[in-house]
Every structure is written in structure tokens, then in C-alpha cells.
N, C-alpha and C. Protein backbone atom coordinates (compact mmCIF):
# COMPACT_ATOMS: atom_id res chain seq x y z
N UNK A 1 2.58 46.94 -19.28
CA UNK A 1 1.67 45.99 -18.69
C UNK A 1 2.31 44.61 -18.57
N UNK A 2 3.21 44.18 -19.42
CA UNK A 2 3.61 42.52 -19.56
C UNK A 2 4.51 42.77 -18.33
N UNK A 3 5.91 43.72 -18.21
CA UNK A 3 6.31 44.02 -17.33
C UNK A 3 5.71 43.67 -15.56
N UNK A 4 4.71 44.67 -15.86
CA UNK A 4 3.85 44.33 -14.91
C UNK A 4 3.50 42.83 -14.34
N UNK A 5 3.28 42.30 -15.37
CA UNK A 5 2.85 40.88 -14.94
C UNK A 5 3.97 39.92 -14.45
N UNK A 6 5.03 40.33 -15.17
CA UNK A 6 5.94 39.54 -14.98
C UNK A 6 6.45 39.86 -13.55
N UNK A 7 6.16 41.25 -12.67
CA UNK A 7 6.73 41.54 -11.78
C UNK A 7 5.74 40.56 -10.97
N UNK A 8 4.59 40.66 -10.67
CA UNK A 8 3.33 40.08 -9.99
C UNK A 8 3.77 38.60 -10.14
N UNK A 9 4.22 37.90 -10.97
CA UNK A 9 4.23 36.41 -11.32
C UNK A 9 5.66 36.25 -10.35
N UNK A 10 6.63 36.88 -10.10
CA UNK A 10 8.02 36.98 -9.43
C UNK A 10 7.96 36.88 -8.40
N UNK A 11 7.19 37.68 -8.11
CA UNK A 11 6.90 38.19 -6.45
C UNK A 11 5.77 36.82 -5.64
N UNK A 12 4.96 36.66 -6.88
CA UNK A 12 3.98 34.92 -6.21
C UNK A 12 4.93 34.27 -5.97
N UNK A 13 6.02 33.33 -7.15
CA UNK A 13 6.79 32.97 -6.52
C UNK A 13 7.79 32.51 -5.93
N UNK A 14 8.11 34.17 -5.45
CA UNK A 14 8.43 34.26 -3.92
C UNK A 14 7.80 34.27 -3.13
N UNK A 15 6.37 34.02 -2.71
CA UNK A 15 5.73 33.97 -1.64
C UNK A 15 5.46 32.69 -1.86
N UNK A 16 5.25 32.41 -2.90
CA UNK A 16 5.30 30.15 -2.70
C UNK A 16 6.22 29.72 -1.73
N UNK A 17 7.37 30.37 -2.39
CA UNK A 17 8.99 29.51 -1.91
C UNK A 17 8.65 29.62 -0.51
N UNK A 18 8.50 30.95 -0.15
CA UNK A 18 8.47 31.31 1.51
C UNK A 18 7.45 30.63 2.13
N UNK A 19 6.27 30.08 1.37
CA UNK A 19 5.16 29.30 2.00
C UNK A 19 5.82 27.64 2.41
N UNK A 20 6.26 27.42 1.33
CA UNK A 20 6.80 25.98 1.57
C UNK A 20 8.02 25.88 2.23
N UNK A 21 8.52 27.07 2.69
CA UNK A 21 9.81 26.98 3.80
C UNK A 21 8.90 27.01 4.89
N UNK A 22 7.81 27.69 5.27
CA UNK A 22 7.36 27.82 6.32
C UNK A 22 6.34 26.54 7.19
N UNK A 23 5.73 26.14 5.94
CA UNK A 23 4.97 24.44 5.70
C UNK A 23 6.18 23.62 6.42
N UNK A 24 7.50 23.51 6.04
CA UNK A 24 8.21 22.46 5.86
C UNK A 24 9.14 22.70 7.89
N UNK A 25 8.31 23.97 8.08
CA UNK A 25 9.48 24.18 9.54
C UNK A 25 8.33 24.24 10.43
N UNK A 26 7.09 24.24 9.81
CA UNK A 26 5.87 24.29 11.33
C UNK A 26 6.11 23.26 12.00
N UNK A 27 5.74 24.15 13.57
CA UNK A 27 5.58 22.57 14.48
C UNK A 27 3.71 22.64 14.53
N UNK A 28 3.93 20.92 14.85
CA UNK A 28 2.08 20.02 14.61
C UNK A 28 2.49 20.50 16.31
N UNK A 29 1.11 21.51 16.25
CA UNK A 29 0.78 21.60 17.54
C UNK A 29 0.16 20.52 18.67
N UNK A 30 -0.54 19.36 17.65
CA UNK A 30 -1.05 18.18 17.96
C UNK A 30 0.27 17.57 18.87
N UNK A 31 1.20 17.84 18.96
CA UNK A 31 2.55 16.81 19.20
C UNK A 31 3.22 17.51 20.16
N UNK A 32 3.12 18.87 20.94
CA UNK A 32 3.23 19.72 21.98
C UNK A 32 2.17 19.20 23.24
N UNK A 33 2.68 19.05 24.39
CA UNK A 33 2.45 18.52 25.51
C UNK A 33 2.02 19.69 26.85
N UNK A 34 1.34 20.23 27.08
CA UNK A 34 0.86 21.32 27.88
C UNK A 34 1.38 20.95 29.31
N UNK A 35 1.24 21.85 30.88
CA UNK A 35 1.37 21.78 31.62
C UNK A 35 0.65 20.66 32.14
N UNK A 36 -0.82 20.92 31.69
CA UNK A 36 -1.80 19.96 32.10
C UNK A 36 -1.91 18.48 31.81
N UNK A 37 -1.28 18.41 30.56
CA UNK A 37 -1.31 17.11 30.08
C UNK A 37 -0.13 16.48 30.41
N UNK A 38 1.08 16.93 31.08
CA UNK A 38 2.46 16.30 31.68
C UNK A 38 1.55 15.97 32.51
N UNK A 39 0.69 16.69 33.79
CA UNK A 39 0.53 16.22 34.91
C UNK A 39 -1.12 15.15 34.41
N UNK A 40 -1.58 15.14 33.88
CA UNK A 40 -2.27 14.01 33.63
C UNK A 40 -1.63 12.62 33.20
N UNK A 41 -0.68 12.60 32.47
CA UNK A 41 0.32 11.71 32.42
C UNK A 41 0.92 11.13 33.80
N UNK A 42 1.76 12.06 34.31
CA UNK A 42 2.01 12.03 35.56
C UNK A 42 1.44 10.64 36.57
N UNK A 43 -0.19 11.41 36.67
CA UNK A 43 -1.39 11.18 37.58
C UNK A 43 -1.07 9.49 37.03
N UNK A 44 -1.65 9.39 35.57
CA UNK A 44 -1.97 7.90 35.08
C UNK A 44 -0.56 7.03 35.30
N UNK A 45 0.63 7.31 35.53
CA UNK A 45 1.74 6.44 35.73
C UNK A 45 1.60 5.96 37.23
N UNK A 46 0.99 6.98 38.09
CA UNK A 46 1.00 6.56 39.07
C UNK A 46 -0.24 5.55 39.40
N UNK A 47 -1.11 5.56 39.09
CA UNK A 47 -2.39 5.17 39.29
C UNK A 47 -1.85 3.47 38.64
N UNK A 48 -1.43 3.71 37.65
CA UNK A 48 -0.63 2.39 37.14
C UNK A 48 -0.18 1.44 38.30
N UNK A 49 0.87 1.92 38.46
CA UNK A 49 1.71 1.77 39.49
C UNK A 49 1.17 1.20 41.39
N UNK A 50 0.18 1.87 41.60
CA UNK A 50 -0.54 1.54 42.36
C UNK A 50 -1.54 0.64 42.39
N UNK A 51 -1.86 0.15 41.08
CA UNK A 51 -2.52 -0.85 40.35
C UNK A 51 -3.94 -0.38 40.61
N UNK A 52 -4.62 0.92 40.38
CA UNK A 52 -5.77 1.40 40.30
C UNK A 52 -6.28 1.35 39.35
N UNK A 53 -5.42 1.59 38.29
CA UNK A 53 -5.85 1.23 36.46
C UNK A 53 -4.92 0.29 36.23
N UNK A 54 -5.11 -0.30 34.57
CA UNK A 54 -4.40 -0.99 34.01
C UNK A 54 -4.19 -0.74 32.78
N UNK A 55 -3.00 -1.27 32.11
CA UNK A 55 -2.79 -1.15 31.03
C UNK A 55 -3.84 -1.34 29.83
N UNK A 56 -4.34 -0.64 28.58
CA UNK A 56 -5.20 -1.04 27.83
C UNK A 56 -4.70 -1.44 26.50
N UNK A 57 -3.25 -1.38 26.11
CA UNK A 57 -2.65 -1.71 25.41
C UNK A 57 -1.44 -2.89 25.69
């Protein structure tokens, strides 16, 4: 049984380690830019530019 435990306690962690390699390499999807949102960007540089909007910062 201690065996046992000790195998179960080994194996956690190794699934820690592998959690915090995996934590430490995600990409923040928040920070990925879609098709749609290049061309909304796009749109607002131009609109800029044409002086339809203005800067709010």
C-alpha cells in the first residue's frame, strides 16, 4: 500500500511539472487577432485618415 502511494504521489508530480510547462507556453487567446478584427482595424485607419473619426486617445 505505501508503495502504492508513493507511486500515485510520483505520477501527481509529474502531471504538475507538465501542467506548469503547459501554463508557462499557452498562448492568451485575448492577444490573437482574427480575420475580422484585422479588417476592422483596417476600416478604422482609414476612416482616420479620411478624417471621419478621430483619435480618442
Amino acid at each position: 500500500m505505501v508503495d502504492n502511494d508513493k507511486q500515485i504521489l510520483k505520477e501527481l508530480k509529474e502531471i504538475r511539472t507538465d501542467i506548469d510547462y503547459i501554463k508557462e507556453h499557452m498562448i492568451d487567446t485575448d492577444m490573437i487577432l482574427t480575420d475580422d478584427d484585422v479588417e476592422s482595424i483596417k476600416e478604422a485607419e482609414k476612416d482616420l485618415k479620411e478624417g471621419k473619426t478621430k483619435r480618442l486617445v
